[in-house]
Protein backbone atom coordinates (compact mmCIF):
# COMPACT_ATOMS: atom_id res chain seq x y z
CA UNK A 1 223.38 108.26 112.15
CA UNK A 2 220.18 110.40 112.57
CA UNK A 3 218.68 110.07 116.21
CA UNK A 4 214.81 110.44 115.64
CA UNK A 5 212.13 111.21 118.62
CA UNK A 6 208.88 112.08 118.55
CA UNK A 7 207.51 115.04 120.51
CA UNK A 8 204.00 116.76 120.81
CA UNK A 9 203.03 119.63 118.31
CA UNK A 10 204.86 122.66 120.52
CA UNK A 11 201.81 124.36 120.01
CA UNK A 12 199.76 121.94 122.12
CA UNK A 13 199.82 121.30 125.99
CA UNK A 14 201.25 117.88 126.67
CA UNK A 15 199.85 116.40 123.08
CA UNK A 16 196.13 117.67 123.69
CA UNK A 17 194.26 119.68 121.21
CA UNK A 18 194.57 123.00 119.48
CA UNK A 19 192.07 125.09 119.43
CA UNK A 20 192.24 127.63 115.67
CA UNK A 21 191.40 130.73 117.31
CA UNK A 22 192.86 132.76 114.20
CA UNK A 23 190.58 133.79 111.30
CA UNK A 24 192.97 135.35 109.41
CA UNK A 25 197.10 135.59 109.03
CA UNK A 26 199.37 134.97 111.27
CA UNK A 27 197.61 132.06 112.13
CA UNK A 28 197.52 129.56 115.81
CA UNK A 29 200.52 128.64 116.48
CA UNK A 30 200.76 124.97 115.76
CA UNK A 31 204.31 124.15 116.32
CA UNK A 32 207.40 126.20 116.03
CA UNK A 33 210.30 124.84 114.50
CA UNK A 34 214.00 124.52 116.51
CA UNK A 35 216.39 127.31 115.25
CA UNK A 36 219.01 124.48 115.75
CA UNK A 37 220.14 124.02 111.76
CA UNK A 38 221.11 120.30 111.82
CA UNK A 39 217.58 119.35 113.33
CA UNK A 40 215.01 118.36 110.61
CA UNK A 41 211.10 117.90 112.06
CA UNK A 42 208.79 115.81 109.91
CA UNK A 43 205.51 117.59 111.31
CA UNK A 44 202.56 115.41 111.34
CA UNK A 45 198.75 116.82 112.45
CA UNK A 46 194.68 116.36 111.66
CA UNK A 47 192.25 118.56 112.09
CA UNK A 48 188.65 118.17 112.99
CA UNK A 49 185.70 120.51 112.81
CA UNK A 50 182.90 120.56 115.78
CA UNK A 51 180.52 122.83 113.78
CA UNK A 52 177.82 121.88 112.49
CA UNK A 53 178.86 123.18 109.19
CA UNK A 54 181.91 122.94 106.52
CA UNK A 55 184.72 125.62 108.18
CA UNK A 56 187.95 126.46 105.59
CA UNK A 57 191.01 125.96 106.77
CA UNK A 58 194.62 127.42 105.72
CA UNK A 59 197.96 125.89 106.94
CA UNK A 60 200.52 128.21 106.84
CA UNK A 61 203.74 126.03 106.44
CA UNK A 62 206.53 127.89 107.96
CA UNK A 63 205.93 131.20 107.23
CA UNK A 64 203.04 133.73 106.12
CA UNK A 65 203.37 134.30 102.25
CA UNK A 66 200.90 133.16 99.92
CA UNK A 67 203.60 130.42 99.04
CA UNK A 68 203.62 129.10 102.23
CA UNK A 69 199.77 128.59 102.33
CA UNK A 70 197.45 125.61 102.16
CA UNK A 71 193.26 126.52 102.00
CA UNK A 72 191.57 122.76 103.04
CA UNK A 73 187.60 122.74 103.46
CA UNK A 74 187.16 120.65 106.27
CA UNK A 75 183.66 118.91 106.78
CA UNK A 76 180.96 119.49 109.90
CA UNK A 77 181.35 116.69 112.21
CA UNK A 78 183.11 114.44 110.16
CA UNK A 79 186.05 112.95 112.33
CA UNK A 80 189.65 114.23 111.94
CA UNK A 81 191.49 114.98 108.47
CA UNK A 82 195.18 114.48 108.11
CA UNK A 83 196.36 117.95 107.01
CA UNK A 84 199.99 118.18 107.87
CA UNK A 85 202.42 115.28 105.61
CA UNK A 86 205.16 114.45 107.73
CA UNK A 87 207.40 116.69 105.44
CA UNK A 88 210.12 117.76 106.74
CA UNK A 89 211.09 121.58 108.12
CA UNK A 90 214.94 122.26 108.62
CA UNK A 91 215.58 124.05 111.69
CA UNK A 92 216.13 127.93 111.54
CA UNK A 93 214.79 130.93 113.10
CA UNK A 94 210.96 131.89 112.16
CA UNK A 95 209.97 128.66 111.08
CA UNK A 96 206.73 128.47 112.70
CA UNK A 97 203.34 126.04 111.44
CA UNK A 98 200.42 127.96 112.23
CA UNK A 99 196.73 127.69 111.07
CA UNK A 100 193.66 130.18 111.00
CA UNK A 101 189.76 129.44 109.71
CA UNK A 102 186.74 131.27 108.42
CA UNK A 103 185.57 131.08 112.75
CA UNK A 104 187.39 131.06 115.71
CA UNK A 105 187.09 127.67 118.02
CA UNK A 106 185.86 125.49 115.13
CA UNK A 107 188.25 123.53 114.14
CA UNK A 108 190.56 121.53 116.65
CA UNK A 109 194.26 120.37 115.47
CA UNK A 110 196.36 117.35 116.79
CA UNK A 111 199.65 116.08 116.06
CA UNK A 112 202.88 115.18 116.74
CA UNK A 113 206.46 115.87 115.45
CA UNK A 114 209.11 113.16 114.51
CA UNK A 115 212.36 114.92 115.17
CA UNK A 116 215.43 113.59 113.62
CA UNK A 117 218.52 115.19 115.26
């Protein structure tokens, strides 16, 4: 039987925010994924903007290819989106959830990670 925790976005310090420094590819590190193979993380995260106008955001889900990109527009001042599903990423080396904008220190992420083991 699964054992399932849940853990702050390894990205983050203790469970605060992240700030999306990156404007382009590879993005802020969000959370990286553990190269253990039997450990499944069901990533969860939101995402809010402090500008005073709409920023785009792209989620790269586990890796950098076009594939593995999601482009969100993200509203000024607007509270916090949920932009990361709770779908799950199988543990293995390079899996890494990172983010980038159109500006640097716009947007803010949160989130947390339910880690089935």
């Amino acid at each position: 039987m699964a054992v399932y925790s849940t853990l702050p976005l390894s990205g983050s310090t203790n469970g605060r925010p992240i700030a999306i420094l990156s404007t382009a590819s590879p993005g802020t590190t969000l959370h990286t994924v553990s190269t253990a193979t039997a450990i499944r993380d069901h990533v969860y995260g939101w995402v809010w903007n402090q500008a005073t106008t709409q920023s785009e955001l792209t989620i790269e889900w586990g890796g950098t290819s076009t594939l593995d990109q999601m482009t969100l527009t993200i509203p000024a001042r607007d509270g916090a989106y949920a932009v990361l599903p709770g779908a799950a990423l199988i543990g293995a080396t390079d899996i890494v959830v990172r983010a980038f904008a159109t500006a640097t220190n716009r947007l803010f992420a949160f989130g947390h990670v339910d880690r089935a083991t």
